[in-house]
C-alpha atoms as a PDB file:
ATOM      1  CA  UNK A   1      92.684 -12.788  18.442  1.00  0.00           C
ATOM      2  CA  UNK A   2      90.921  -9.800  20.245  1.00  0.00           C
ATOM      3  CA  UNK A   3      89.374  -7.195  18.621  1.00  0.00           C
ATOM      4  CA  UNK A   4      92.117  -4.660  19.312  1.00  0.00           C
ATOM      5  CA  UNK A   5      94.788  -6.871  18.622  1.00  0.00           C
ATOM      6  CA  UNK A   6      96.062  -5.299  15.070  1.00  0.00           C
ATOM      7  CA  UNK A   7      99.746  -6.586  15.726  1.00  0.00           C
ATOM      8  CA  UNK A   8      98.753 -10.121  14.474  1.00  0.00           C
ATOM      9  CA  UNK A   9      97.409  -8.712  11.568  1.00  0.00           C
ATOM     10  CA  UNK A  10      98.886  -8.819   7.932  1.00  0.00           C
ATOM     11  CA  UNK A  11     100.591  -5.822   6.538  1.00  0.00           C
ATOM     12  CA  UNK A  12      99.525  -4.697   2.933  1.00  0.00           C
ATOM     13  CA  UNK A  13     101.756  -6.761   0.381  1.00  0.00           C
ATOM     14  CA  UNK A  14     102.819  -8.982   2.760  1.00  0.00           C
ATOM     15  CA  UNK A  15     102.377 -12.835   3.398  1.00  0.00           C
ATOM     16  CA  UNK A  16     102.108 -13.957   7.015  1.00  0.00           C
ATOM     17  CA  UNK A  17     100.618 -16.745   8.733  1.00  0.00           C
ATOM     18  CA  UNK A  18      96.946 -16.569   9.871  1.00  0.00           C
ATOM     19  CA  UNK A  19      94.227 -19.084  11.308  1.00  0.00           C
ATOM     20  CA  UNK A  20      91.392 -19.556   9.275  1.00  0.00           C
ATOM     21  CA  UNK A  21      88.426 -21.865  10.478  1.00  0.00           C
ATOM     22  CA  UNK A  22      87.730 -24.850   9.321  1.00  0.00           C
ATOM     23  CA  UNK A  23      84.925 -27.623  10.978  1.00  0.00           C
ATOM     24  CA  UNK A  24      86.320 -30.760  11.884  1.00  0.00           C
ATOM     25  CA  UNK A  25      89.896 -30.107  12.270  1.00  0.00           C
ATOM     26  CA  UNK A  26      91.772 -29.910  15.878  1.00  0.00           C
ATOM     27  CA  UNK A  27      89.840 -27.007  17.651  1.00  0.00           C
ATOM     28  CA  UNK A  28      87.692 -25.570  14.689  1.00  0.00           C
ATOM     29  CA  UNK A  29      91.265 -23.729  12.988  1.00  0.00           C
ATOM     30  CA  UNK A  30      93.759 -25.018  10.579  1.00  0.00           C
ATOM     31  CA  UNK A  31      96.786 -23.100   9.676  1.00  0.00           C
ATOM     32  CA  UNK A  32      96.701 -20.688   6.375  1.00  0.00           C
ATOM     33  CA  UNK A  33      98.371 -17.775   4.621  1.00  0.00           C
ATOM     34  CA  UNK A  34      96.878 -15.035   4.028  1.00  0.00           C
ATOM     35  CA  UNK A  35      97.420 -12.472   1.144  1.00  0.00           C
ATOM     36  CA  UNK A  36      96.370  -8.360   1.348  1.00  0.00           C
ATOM     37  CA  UNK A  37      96.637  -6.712  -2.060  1.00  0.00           C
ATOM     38  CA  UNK A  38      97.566  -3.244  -2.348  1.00  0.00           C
ATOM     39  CA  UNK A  39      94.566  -2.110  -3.184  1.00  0.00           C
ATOM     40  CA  UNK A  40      92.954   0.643  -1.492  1.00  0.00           C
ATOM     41  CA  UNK A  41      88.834   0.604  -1.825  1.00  0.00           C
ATOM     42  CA  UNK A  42      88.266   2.485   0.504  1.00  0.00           C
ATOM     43  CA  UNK A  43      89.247   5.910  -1.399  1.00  0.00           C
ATOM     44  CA  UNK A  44      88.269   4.586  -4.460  1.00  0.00           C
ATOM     45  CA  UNK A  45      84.759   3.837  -3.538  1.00  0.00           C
ATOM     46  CA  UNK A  46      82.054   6.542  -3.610  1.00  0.00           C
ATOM     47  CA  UNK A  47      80.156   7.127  -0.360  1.00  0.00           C
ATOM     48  CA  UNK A  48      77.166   6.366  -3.162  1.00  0.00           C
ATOM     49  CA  UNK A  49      75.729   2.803  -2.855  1.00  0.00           C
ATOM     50  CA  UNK A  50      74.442  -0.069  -4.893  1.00  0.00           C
ATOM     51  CA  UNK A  51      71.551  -1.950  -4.295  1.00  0.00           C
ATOM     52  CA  UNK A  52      70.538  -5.437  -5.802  1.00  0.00           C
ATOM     53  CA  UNK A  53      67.416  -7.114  -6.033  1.00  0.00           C
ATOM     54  CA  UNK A  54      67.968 -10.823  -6.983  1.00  0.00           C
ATOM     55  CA  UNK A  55      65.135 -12.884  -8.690  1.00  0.00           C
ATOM     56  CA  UNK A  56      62.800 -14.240  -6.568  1.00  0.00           C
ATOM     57  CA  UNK A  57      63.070 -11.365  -4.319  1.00  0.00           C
ATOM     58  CA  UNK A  58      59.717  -9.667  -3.694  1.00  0.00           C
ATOM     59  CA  UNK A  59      59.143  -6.180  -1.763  1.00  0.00           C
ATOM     60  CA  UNK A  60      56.359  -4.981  -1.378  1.00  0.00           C
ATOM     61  CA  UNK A  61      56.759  -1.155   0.109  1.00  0.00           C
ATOM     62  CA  UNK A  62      58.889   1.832  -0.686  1.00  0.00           C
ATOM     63  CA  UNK A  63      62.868   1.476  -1.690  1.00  0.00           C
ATOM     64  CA  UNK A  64      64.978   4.442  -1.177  1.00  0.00           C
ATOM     65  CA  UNK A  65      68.557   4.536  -2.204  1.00  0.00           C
ATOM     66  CA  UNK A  66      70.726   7.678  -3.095  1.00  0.00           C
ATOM     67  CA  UNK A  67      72.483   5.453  -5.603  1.00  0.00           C
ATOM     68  CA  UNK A  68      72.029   2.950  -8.438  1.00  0.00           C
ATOM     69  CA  UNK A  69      69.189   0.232  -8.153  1.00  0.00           C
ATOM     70  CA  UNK A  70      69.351  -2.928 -10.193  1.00  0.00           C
ATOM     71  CA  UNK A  71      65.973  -4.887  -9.836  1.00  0.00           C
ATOM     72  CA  UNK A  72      65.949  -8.683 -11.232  1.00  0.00           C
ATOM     73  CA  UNK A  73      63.185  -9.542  -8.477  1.00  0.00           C
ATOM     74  CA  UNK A  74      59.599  -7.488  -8.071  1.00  0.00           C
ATOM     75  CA  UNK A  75      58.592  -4.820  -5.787  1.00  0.00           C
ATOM     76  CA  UNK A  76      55.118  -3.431  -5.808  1.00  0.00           C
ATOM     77  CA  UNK A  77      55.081   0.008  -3.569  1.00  0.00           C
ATOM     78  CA  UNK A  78      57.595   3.230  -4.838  1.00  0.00           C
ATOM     79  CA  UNK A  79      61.226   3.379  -5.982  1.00  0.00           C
ATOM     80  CA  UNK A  80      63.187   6.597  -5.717  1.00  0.00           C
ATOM     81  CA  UNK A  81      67.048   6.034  -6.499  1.00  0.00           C
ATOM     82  CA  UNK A  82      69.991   7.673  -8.317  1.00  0.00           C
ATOM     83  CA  UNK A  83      69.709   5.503 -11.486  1.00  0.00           C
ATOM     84  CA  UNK A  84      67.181   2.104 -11.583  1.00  0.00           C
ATOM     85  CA  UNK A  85      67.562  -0.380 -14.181  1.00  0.00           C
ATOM     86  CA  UNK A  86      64.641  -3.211 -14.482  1.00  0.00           C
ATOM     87  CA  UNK A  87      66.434  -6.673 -15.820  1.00  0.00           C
ATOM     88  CA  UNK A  88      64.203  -8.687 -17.983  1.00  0.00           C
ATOM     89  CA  UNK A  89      62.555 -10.451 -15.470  1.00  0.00           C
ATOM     90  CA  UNK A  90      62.148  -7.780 -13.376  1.00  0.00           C
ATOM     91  CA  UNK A  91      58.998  -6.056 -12.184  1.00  0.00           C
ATOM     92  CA  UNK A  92      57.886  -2.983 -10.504  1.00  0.00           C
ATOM     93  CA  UNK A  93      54.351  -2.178  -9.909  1.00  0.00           C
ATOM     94  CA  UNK A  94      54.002   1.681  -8.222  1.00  0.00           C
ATOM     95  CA  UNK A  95      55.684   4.620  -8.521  1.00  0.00           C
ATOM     96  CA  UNK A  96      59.342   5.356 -10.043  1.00  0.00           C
ATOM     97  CA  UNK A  97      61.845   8.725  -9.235  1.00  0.00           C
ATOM     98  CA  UNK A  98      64.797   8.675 -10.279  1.00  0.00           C
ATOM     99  CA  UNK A  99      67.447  10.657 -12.519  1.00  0.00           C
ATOM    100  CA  UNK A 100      67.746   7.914 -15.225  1.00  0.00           C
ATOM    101  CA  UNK A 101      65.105   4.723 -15.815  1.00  0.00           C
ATOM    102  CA  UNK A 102      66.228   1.984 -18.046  1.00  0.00           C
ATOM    103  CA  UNK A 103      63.527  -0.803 -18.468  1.00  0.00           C
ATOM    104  CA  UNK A 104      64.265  -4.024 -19.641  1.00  0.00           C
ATOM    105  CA  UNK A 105      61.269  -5.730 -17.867  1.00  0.00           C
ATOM    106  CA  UNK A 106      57.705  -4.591 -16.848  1.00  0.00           C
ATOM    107  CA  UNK A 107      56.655  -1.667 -15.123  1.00  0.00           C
ATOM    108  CA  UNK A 108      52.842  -0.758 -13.911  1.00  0.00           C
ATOM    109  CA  UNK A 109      52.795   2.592 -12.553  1.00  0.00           C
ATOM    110  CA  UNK A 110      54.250   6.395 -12.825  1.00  0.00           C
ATOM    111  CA  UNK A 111      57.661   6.575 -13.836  1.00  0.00           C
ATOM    112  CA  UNK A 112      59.348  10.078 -13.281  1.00  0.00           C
ATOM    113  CA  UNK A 113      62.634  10.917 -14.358  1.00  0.00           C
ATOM    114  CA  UNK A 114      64.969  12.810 -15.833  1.00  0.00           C
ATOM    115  CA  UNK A 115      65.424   9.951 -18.649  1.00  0.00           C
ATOM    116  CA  UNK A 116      63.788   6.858 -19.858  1.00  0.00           C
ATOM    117  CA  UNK A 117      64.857   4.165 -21.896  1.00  0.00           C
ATOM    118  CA  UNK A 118      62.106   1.886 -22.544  1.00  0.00           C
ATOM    119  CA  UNK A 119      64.293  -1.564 -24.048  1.00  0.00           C
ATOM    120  CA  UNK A 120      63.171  -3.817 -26.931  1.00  0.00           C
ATOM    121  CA  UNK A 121      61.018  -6.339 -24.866  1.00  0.00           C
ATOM    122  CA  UNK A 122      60.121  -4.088 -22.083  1.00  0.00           C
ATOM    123  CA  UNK A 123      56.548  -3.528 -20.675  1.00  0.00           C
ATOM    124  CA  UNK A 124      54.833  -0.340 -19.324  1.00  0.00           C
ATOM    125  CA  UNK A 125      51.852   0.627 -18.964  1.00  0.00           C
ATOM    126  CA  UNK A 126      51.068   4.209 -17.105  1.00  0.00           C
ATOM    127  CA  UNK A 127      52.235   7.562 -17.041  1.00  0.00           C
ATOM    128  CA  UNK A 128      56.328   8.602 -17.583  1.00  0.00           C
ATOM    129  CA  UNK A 129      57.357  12.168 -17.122  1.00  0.00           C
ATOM    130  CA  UNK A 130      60.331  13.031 -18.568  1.00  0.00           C
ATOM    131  CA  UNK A 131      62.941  15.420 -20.152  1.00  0.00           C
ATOM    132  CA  UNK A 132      64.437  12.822 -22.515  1.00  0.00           C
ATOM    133  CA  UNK A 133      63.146  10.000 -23.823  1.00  0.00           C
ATOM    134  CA  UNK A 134      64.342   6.808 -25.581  1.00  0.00           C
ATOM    135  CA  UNK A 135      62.159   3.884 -27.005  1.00  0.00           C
ATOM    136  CA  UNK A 136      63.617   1.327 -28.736  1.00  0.00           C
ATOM    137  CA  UNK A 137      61.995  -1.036 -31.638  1.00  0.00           C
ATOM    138  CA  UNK A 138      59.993  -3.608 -30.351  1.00  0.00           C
ATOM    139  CA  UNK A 139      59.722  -1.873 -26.447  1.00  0.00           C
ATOM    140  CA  UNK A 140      55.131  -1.953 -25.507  1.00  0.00           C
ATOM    141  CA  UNK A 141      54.285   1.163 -24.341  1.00  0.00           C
ATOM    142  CA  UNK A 142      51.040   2.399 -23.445  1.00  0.00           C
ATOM    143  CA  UNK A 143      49.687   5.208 -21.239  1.00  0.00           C
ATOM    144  CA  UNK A 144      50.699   8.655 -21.142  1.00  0.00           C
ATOM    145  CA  UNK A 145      54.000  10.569 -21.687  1.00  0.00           C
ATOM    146  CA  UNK A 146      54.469  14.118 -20.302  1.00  0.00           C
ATOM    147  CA  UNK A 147      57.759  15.930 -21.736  1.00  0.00           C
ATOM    148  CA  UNK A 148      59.099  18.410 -18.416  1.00  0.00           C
ATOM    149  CA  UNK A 149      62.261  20.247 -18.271  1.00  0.00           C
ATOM    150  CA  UNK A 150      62.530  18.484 -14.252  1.00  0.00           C
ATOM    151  CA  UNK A 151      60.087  15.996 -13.880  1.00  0.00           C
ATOM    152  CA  UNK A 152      61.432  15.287 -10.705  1.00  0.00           C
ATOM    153  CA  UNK A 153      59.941  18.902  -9.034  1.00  0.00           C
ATOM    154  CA  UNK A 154      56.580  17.371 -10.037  1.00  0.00           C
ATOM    155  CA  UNK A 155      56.848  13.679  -8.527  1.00  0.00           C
ATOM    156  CA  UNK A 156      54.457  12.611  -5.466  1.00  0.00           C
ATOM    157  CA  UNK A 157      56.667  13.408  -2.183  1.00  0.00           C
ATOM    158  CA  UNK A 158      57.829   9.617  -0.630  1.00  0.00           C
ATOM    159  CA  UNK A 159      55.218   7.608   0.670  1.00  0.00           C
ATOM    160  CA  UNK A 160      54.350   8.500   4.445  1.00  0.00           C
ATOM    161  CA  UNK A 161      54.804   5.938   7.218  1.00  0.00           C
ATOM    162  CA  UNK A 162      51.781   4.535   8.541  1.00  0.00           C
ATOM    163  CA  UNK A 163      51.366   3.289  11.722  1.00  0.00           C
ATOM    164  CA  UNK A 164      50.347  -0.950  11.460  1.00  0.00           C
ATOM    165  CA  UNK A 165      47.392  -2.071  11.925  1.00  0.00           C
ATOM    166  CA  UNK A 166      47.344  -5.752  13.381  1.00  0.00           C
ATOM    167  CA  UNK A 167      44.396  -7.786  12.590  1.00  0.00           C
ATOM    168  CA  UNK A 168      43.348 -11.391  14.291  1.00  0.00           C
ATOM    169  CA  UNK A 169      41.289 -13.519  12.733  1.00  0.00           C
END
């Protein structure tokens, strides 16, 4: 089927005979049905995204995102996102902006945002600037905490590019 060939294709609701791939059989396809639900994601999804970061993911660097951030993995560098939440097992080492911070995990650095929620079992040690915060029993905290109507008009500006330097042993 060609890229502009939409007349194959199956209508919303409808059940109609497609080719999906398969190894092994006659010429890589066997015959299938295929199913579209009327379901219409594309409206119903915000133009705001979602990013992931599995365990055993490690980035070291800056994330940007004007959405939510979920981190299970570790980054060491600067997050700035919508909304962040740290899982358990999850790490950051740097600097945090974002409108709300929920830590679960372990944080090393400057958290500011709008508000924190430092879990039971959570980690940080730095500075947070905020305009609400939450800590719940049994959350390790220690550093500094700075109470701002906006923290975010005071957070460091995003990390500049820099050109790389390669080095040869």
């Amino acid at each position: 089927m060609s890229g502009n060939d939409v007349s194959r294709l199956p209508e919303k609701g409808h059940v109609r005979e497609a080719l999906g791939c398969q190894r092994g059989r006659k010429n890589g396809f066997v015959r299938g049905y295929c199913v579209m639900a009327e379901v219409d994601g594309a409206r119903e999804r915000s133009a705001i995204g979602q990013l992931v970061i599995h365990r055993g993911v490690s980035i070291v660097g800056a994330v940007t995102l004007q959405g939510q951030v979920f981190i299970e993995g570790s980054i060491e560098g600067e997050v700035r996102c919508t909304g962040l939440r740290i899982a358990e097992r999850g790490e950051v080492g740097g600097l945090i902006v974002a409108d709300k911070v929920v830590v679960l995990g372990e944080v090393s650095g400057s958290i500011y945002a709008r508000e924190i929620v430092l879990a039971a079992g959570c980690a940080v040690e730095g500075e947070i600037y905020h305009h609400k915060l939450i800590l719940e029993e049994g959350c390790f905290f220690e550093g500094q905490s700075r109470r701002y109507g906006d923290p975010l008009k005071i957070a460091p500006l995003p990390m500049e590019d820099e050109p790389a330097e390669a080095s040869f042993a």
